[in-house]
C-alpha atoms as a PDB file:
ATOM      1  CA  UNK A   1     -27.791 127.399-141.832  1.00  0.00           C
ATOM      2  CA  UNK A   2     -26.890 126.782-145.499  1.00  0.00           C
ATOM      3  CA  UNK A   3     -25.418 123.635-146.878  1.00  0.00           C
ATOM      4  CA  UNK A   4     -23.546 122.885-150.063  1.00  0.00           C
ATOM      5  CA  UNK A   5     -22.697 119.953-151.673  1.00  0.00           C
ATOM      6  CA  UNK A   6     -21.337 121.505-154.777  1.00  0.00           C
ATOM      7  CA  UNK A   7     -17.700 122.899-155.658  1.00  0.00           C
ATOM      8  CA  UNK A   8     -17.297 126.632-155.460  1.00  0.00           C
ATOM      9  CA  UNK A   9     -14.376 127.869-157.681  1.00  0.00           C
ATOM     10  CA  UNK A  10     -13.526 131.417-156.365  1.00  0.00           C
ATOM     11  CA  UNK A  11     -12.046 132.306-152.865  1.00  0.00           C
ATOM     12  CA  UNK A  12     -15.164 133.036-150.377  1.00  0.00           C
ATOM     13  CA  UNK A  13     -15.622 134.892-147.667  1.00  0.00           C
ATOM     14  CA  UNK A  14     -18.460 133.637-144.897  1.00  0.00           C
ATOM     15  CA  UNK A  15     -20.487 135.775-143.237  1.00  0.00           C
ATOM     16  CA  UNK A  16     -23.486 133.569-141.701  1.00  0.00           C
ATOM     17  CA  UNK A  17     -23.495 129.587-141.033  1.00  0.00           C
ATOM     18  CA  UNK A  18     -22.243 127.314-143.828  1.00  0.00           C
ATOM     19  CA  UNK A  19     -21.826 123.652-143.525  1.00  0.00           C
ATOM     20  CA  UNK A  20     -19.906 122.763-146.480  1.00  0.00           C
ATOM     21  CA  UNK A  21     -19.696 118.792-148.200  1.00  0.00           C
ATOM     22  CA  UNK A  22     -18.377 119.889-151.529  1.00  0.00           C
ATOM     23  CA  UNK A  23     -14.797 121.526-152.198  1.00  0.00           C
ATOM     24  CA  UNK A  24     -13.852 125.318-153.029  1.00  0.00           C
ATOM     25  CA  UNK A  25     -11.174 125.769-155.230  1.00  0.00           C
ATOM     26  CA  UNK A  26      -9.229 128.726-153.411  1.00  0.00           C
ATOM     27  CA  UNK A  27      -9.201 130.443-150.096  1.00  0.00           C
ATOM     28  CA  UNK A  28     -11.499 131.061-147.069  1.00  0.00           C
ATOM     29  CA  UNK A  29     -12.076 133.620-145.022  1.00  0.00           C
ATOM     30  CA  UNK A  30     -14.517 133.621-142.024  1.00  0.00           C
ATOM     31  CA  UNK A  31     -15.249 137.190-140.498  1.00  0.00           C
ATOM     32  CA  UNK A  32     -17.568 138.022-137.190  1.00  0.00           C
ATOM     33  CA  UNK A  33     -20.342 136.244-137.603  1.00  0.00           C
ATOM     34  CA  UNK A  34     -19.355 133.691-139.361  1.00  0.00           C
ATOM     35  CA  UNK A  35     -19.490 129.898-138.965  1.00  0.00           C
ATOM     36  CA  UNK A  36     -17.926 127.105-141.112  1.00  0.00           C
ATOM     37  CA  UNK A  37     -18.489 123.663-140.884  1.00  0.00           C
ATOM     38  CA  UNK A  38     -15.884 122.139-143.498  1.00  0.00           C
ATOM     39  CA  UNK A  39     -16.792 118.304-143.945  1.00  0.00           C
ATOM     40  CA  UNK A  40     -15.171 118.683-147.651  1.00  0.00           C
ATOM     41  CA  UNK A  41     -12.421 120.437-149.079  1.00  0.00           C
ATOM     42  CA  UNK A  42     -10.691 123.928-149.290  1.00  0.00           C
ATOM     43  CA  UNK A  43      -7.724 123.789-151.844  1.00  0.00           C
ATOM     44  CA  UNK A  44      -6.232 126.675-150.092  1.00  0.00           C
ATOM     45  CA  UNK A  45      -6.018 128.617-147.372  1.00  0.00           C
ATOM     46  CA  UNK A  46      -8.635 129.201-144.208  1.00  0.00           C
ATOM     47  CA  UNK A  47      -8.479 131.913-142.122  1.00  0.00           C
ATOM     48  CA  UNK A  48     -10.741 132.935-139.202  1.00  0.00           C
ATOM     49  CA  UNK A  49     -10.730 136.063-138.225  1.00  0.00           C
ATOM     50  CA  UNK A  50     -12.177 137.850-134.736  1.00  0.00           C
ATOM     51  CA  UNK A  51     -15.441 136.734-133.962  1.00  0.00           C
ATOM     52  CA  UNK A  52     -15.738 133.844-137.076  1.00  0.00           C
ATOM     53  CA  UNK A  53     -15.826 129.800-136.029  1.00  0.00           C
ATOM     54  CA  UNK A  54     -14.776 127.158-138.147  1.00  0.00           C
ATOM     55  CA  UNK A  55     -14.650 123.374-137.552  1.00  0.00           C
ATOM     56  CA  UNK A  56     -12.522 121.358-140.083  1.00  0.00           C
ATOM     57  CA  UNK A  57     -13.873 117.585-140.146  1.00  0.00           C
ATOM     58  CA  UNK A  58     -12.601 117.322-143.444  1.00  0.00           C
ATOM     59  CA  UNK A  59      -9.743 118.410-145.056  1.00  0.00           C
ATOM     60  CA  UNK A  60      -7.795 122.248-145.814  1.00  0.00           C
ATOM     61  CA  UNK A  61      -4.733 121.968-148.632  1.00  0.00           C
ATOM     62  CA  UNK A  62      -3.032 125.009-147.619  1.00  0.00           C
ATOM     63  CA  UNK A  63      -2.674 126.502-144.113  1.00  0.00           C
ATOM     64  CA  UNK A  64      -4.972 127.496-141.634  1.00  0.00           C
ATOM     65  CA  UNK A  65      -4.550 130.449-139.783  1.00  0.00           C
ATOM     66  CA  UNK A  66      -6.620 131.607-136.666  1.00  0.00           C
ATOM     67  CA  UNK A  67      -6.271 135.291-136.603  1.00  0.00           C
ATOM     68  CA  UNK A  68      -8.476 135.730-133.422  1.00  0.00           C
ATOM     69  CA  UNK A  69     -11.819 133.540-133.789  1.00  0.00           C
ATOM     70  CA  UNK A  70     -12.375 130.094-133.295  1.00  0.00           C
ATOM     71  CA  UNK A  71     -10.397 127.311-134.854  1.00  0.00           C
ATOM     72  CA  UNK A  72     -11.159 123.709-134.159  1.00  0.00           C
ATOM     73  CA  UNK A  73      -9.671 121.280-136.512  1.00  0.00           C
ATOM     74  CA  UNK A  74     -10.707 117.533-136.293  1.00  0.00           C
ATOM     75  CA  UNK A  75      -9.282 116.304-139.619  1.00  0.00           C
ATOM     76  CA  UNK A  76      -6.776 116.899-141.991  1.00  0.00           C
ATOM     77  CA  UNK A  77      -4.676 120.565-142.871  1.00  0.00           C
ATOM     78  CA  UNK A  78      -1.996 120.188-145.559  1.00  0.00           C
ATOM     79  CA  UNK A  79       0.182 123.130-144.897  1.00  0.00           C
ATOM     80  CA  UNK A  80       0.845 124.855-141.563  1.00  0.00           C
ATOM     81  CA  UNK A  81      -1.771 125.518-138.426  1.00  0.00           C
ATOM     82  CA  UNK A  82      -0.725 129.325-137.682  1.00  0.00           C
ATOM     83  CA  UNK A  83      -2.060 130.293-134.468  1.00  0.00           C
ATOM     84  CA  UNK A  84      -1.849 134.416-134.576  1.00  0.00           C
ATOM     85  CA  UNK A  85      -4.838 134.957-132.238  1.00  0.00           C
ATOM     86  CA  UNK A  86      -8.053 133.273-130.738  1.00  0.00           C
ATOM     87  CA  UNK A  87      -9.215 130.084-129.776  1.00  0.00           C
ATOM     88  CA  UNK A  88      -7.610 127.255-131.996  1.00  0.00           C
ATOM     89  CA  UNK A  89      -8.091 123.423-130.856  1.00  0.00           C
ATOM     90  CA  UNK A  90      -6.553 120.023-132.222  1.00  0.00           C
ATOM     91  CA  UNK A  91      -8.148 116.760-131.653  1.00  0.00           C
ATOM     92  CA  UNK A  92      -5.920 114.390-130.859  1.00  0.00           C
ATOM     93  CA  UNK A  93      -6.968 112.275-134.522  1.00  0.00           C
ATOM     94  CA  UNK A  94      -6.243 115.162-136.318  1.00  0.00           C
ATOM     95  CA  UNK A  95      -3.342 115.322-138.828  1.00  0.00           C
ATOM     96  CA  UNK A  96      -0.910 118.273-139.513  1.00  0.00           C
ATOM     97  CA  UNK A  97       1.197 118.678-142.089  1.00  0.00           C
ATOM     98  CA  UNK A  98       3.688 121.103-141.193  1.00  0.00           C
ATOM     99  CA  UNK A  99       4.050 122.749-137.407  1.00  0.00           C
ATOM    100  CA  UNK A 100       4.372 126.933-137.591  1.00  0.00           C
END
């Protein structure tokens, strides 16, 4: 599993294990195979699609949209939680900004 502490200033897509402490400055996408651990920040969107996992201690600026993988979100998403598909959890000390 790969960890990074820095900021990444593109949009990403993930396509092993990342555990993520830093910030990226634009989107991310997490396709089969895939598995985010977001204790940082994305300054836009995340989306999971079929067969990616993401857990989201920290905190996503735009929306997150599960469109069929695993979502679990345990801290903070600025925009909208879309659920189009998959698996997508809350924890009850999570915050949402706006409800799709």
């Amino acid at each position: 599993m790969n960890t990074e502490y820095g900021k990444i200033e593109r949009d990403i897509e993930i396509t092993s294990e990342l555990i993520l402490h830093g910030m990226i400055d634009g989107s991310v996408v997490v396709i089969s195979g895939g598995v985010f651990d977001l204790h940082g920040m994305v300054t836009k969107n995340l989306i999971v699609e079929s067969g990616g996992i993401a857990n989201v201690f920290g905190t996503v600026s735009g929306d997150a949209i599960n469109s069929g993988g695993e979502l679990n979100i345990y801290g903070t998403i600025g925009g909208q939680l879309i659920k189009e598909s998959g698996f997508t959890q809350v924890d009850a000390n999570a915050m949402i900004a706006l409800n799709s």
